[in-house]
PDB file of N, CA and C in Angstrom:
ATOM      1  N   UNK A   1      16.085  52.383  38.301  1.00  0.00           N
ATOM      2  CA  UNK A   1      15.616  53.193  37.196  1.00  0.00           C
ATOM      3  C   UNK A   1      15.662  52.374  35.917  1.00  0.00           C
ATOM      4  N   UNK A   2      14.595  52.457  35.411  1.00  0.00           N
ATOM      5  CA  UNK A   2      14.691  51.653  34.029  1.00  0.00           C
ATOM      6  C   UNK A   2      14.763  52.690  32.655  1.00  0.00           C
ATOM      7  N   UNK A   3      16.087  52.082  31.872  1.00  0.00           N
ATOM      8  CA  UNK A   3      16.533  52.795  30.850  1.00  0.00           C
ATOM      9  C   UNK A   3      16.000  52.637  29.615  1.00  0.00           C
ATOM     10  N   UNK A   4      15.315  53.177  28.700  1.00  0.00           N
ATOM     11  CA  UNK A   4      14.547  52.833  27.373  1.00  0.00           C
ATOM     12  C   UNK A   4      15.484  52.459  26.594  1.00  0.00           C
ATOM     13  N   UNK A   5      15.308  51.458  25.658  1.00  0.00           N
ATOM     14  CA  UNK A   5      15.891  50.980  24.671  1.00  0.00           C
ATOM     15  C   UNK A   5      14.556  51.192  23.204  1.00  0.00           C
ATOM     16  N   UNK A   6      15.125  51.694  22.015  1.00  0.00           N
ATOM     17  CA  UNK A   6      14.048  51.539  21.056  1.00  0.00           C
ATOM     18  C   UNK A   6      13.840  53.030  20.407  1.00  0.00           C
ATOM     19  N   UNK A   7      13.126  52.607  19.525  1.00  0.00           N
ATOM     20  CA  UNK A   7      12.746  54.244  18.697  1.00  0.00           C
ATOM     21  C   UNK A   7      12.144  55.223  19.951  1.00  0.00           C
ATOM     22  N   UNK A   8      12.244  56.391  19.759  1.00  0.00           N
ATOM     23  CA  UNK A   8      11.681  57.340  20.611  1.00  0.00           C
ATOM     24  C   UNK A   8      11.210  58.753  19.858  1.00  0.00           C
ATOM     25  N   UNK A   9      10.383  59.247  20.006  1.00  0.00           N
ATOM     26  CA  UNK A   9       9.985  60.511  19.472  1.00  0.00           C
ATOM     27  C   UNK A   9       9.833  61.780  20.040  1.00  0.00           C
ATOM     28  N   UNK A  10      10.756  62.941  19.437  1.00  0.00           N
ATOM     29  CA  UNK A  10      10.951  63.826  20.421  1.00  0.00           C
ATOM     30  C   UNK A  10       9.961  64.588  20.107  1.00  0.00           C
ATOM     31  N   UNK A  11       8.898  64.794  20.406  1.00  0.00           N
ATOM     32  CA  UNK A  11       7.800  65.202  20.165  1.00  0.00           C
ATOM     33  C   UNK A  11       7.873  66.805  20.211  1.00  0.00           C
ATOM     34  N   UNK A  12       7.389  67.430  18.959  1.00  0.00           N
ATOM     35  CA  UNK A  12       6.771  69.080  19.176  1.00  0.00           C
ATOM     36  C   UNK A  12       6.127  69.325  19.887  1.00  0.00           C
ATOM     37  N   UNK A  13       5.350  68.446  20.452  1.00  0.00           N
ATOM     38  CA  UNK A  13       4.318  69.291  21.773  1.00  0.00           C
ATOM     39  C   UNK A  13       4.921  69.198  22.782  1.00  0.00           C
ATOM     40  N   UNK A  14       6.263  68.691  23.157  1.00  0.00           N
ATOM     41  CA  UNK A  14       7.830  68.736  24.569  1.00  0.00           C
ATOM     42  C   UNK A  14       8.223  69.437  24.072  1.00  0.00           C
ATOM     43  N   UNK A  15       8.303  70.328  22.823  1.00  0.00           N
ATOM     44  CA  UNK A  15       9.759  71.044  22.876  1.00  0.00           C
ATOM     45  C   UNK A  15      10.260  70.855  21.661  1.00  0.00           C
ATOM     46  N   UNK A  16      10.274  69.312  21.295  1.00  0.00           N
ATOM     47  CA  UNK A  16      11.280  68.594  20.555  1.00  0.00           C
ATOM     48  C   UNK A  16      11.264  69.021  19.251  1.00  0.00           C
ATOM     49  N   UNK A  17      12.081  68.465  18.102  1.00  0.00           N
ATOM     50  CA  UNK A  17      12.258  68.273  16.958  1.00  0.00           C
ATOM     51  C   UNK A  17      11.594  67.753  16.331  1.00  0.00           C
ATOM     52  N   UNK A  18      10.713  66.684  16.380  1.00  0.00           N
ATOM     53  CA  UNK A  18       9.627  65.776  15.991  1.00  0.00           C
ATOM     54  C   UNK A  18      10.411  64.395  14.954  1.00  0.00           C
ATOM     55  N   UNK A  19      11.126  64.335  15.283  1.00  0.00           N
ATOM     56  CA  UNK A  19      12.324  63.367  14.656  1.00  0.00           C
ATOM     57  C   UNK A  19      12.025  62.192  15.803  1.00  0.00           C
ATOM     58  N   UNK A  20      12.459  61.320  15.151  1.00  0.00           N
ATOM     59  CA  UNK A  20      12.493  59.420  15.626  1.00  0.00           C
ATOM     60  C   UNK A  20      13.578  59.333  16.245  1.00  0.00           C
ATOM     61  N   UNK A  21      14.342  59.522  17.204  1.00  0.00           N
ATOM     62  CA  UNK A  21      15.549  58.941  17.507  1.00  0.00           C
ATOM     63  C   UNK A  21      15.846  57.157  17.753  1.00  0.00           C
ATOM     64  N   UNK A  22      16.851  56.451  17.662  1.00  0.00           N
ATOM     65  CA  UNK A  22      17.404  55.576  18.355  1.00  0.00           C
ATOM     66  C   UNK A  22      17.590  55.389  19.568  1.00  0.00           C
ATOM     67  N   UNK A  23      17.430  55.057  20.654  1.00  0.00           N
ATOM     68  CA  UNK A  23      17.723  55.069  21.966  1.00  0.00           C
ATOM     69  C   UNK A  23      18.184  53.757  22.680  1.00  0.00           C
ATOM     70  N   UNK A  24      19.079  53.800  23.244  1.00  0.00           N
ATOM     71  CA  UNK A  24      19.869  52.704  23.764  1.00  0.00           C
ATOM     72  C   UNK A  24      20.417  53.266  24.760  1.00  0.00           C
ATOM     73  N   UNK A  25      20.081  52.395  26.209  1.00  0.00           N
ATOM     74  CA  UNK A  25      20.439  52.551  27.605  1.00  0.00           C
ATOM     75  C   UNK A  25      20.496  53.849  27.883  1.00  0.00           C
ATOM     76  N   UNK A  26      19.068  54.688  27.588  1.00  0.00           N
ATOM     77  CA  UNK A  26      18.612  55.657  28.091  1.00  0.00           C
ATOM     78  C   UNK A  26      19.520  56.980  26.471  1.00  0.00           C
ATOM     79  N   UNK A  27      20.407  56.371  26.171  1.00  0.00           N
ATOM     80  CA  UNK A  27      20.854  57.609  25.579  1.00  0.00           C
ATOM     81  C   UNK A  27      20.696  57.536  24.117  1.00  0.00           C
ATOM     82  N   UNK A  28      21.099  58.659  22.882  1.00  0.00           N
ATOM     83  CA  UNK A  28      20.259  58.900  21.833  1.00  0.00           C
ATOM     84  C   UNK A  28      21.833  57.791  21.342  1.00  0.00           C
ATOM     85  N   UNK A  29      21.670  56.669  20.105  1.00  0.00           N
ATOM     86  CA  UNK A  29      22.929  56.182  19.892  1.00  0.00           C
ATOM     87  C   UNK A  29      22.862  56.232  18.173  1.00  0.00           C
ATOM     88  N   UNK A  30      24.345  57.094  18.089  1.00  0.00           N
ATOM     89  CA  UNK A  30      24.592  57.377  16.421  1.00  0.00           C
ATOM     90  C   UNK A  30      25.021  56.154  15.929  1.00  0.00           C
ATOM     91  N   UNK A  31      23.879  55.203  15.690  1.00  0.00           N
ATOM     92  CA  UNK A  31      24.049  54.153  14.617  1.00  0.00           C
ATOM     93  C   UNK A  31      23.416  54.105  13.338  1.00  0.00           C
ATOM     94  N   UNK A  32      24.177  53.289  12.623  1.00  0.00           N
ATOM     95  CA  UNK A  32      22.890  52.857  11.434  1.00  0.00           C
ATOM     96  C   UNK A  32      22.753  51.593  11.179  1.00  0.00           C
ATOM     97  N   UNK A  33      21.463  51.232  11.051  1.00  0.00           N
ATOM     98  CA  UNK A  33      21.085  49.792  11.929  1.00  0.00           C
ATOM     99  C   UNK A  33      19.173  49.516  11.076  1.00  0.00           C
ATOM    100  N   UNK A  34      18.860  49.001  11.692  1.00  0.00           N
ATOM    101  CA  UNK A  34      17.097  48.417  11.796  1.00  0.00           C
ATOM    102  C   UNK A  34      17.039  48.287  13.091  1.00  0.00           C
ATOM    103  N   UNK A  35      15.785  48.752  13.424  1.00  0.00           N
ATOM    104  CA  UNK A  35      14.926  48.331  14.361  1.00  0.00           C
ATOM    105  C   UNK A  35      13.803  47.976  15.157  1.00  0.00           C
ATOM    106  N   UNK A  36      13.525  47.621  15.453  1.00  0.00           N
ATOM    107  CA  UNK A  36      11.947  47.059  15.367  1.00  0.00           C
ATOM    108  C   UNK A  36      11.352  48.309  16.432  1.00  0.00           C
ATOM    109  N   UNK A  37      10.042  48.560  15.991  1.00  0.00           N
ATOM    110  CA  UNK A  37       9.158  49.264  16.844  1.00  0.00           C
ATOM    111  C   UNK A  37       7.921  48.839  16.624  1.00  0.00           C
ATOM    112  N   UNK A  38       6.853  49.187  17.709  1.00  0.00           N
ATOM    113  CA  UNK A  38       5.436  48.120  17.803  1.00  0.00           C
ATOM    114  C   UNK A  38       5.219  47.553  16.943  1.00  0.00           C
ATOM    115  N   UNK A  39       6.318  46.286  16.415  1.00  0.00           N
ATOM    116  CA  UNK A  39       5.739  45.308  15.747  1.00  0.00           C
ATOM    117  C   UNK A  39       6.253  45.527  14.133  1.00  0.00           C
ATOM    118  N   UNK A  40       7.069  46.661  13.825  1.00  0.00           N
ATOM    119  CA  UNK A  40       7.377  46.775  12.657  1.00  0.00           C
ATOM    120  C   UNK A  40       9.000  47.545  12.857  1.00  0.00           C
ATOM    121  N   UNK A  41      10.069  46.984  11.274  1.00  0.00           N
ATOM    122  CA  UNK A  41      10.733  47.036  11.466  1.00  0.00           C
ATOM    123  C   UNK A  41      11.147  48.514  10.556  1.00  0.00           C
ATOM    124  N   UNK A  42      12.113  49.146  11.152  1.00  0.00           N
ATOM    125  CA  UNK A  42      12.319  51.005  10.435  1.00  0.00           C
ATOM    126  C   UNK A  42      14.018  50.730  10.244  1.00  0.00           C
ATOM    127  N   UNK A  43      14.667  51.570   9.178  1.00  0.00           N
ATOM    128  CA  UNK A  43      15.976  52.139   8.742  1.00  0.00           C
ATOM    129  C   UNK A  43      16.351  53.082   9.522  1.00  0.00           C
ATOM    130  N   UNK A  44      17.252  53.217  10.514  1.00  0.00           N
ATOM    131  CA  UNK A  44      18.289  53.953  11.139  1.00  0.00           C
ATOM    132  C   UNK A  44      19.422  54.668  10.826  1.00  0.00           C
ATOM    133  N   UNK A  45      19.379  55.298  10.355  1.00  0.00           N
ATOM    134  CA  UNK A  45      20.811  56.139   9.933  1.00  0.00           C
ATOM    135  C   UNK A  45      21.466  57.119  10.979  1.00  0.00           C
ATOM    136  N   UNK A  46      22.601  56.771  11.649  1.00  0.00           N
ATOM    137  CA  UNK A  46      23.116  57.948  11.817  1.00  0.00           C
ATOM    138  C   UNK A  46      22.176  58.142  13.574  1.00  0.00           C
ATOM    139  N   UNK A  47      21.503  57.519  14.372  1.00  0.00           N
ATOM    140  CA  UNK A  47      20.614  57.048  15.289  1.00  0.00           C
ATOM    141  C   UNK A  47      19.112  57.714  14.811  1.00  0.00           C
ATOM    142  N   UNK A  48      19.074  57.977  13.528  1.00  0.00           N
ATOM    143  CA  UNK A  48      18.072  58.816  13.249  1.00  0.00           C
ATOM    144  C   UNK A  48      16.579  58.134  12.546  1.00  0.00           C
ATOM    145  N   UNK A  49      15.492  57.781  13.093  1.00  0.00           N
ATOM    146  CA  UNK A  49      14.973  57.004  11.426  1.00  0.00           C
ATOM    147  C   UNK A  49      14.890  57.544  10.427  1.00  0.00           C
ATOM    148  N   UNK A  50      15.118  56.861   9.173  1.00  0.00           N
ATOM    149  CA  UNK A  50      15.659  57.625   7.860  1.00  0.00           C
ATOM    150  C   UNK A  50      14.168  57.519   7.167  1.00  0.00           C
ATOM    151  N   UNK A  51      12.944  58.233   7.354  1.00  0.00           N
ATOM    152  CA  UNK A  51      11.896  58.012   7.397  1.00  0.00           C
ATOM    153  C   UNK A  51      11.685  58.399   5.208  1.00  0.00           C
ATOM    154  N   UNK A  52      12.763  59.047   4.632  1.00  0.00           N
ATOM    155  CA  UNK A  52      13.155  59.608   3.232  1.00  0.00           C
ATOM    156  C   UNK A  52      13.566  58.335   2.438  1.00  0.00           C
ATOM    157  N   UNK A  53      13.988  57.624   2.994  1.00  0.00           N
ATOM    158  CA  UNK A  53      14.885  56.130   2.289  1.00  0.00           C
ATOM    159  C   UNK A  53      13.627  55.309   1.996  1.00  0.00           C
ATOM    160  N   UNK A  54      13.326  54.593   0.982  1.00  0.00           N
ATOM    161  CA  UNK A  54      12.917  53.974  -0.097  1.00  0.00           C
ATOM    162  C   UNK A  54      14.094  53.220  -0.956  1.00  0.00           C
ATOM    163  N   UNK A  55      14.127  51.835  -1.006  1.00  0.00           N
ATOM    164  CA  UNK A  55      14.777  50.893  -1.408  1.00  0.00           C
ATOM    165  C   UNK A  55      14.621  49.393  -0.697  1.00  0.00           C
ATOM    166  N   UNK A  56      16.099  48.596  -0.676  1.00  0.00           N
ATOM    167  CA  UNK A  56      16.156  47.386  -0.493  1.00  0.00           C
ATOM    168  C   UNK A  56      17.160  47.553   0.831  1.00  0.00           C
ATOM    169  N   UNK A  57      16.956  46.622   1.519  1.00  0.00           N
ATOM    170  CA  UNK A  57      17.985  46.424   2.413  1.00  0.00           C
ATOM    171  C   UNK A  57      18.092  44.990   3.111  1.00  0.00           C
ATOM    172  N   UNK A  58      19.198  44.304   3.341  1.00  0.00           N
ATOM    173  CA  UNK A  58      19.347  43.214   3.515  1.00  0.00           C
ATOM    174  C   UNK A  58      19.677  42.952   4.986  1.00  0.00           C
ATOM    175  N   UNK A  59      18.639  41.950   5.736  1.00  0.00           N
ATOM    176  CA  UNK A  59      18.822  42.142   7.772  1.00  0.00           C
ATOM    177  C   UNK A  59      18.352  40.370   7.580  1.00  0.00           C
ATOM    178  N   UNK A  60      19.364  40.238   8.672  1.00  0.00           N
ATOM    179  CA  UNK A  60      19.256  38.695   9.165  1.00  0.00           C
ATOM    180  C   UNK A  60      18.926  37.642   7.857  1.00  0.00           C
ATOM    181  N   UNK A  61      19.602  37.454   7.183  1.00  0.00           N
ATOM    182  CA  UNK A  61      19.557  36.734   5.579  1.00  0.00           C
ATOM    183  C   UNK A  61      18.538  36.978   4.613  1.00  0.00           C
ATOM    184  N   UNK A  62      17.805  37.873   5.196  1.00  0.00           N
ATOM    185  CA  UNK A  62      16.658  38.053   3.737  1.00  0.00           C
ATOM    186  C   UNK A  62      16.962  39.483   3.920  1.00  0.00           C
ATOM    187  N   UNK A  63      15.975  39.786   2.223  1.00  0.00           N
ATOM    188  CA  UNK A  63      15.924  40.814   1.537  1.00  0.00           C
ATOM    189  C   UNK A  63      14.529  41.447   1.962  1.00  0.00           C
ATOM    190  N   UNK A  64      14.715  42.932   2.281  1.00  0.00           N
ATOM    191  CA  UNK A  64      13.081  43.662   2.700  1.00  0.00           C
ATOM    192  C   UNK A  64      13.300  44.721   1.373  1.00  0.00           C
ATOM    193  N   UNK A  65      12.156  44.631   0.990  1.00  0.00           N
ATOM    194  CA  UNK A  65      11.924  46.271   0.367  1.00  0.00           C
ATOM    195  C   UNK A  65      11.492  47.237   1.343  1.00  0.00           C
ATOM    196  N   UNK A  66      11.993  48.562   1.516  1.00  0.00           N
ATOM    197  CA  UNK A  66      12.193  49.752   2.061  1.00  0.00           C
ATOM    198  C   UNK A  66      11.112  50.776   1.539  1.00  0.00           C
ATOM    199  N   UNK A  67      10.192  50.913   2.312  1.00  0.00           N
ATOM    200  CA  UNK A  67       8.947  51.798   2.014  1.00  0.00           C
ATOM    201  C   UNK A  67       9.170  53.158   2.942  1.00  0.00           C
ATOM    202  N   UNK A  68       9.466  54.254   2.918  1.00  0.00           N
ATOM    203  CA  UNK A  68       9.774  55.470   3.666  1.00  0.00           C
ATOM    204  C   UNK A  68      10.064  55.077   4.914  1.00  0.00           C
ATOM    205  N   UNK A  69      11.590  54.326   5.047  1.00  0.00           N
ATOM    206  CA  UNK A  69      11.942  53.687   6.329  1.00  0.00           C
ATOM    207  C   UNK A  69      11.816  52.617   6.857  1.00  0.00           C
ATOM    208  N   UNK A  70      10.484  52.121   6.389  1.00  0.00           N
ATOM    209  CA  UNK A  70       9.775  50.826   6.846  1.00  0.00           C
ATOM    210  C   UNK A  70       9.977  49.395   6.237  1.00  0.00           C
ATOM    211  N   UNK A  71      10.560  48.689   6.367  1.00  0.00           N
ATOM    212  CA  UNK A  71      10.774  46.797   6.065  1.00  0.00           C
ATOM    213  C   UNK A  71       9.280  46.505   6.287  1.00  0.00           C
ATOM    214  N   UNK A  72       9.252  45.847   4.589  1.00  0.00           N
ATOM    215  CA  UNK A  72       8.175  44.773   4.375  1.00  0.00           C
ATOM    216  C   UNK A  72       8.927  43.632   3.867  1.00  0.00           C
ATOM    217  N   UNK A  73       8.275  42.492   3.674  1.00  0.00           N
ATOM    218  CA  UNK A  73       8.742  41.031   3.301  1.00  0.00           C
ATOM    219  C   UNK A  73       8.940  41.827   1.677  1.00  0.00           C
ATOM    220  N   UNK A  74      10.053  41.399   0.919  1.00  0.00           N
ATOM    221  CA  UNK A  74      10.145  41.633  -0.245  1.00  0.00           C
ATOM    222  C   UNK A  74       9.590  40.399  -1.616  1.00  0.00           C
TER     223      UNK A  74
END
């Protein structure tokens, strides 16, 4: 069985919440972190993406500016 690692979306049309979770070895994980998804990198709070956050944040020695969650080159 292969376990997902990566953002996941619990989608309103399953049921869900429509929230971004974190997911690591299949399960939802309360971190706060960055992580990359198709190709772009998002703010994690709490295993949640913090899709509200706008600012700076500092990952692997450089500085990103923070666009509603999202790391661009600053």
């Amino acid at each position: 069985m292969l376990e997902y690692s990566g953002l996941w979306l619990n989608a309103v049309s399953i049921g869900g919440d429509n929230q971004w979770y974190f997911i690591g070895a299949g399960m939802v994980q309360r971190v706060s972190c960055v992580a990359l998804y198709d190709g772009a990198w998002f703010v994690v709070r709490n295993g949640i993406l913090d899709s509200d956050y706008n600012g700076i944040v500092e990952y692997g020695g450089a500085v990103f500016t923070v666009v509603n969650g999202q790391l661009y080159a600053a």
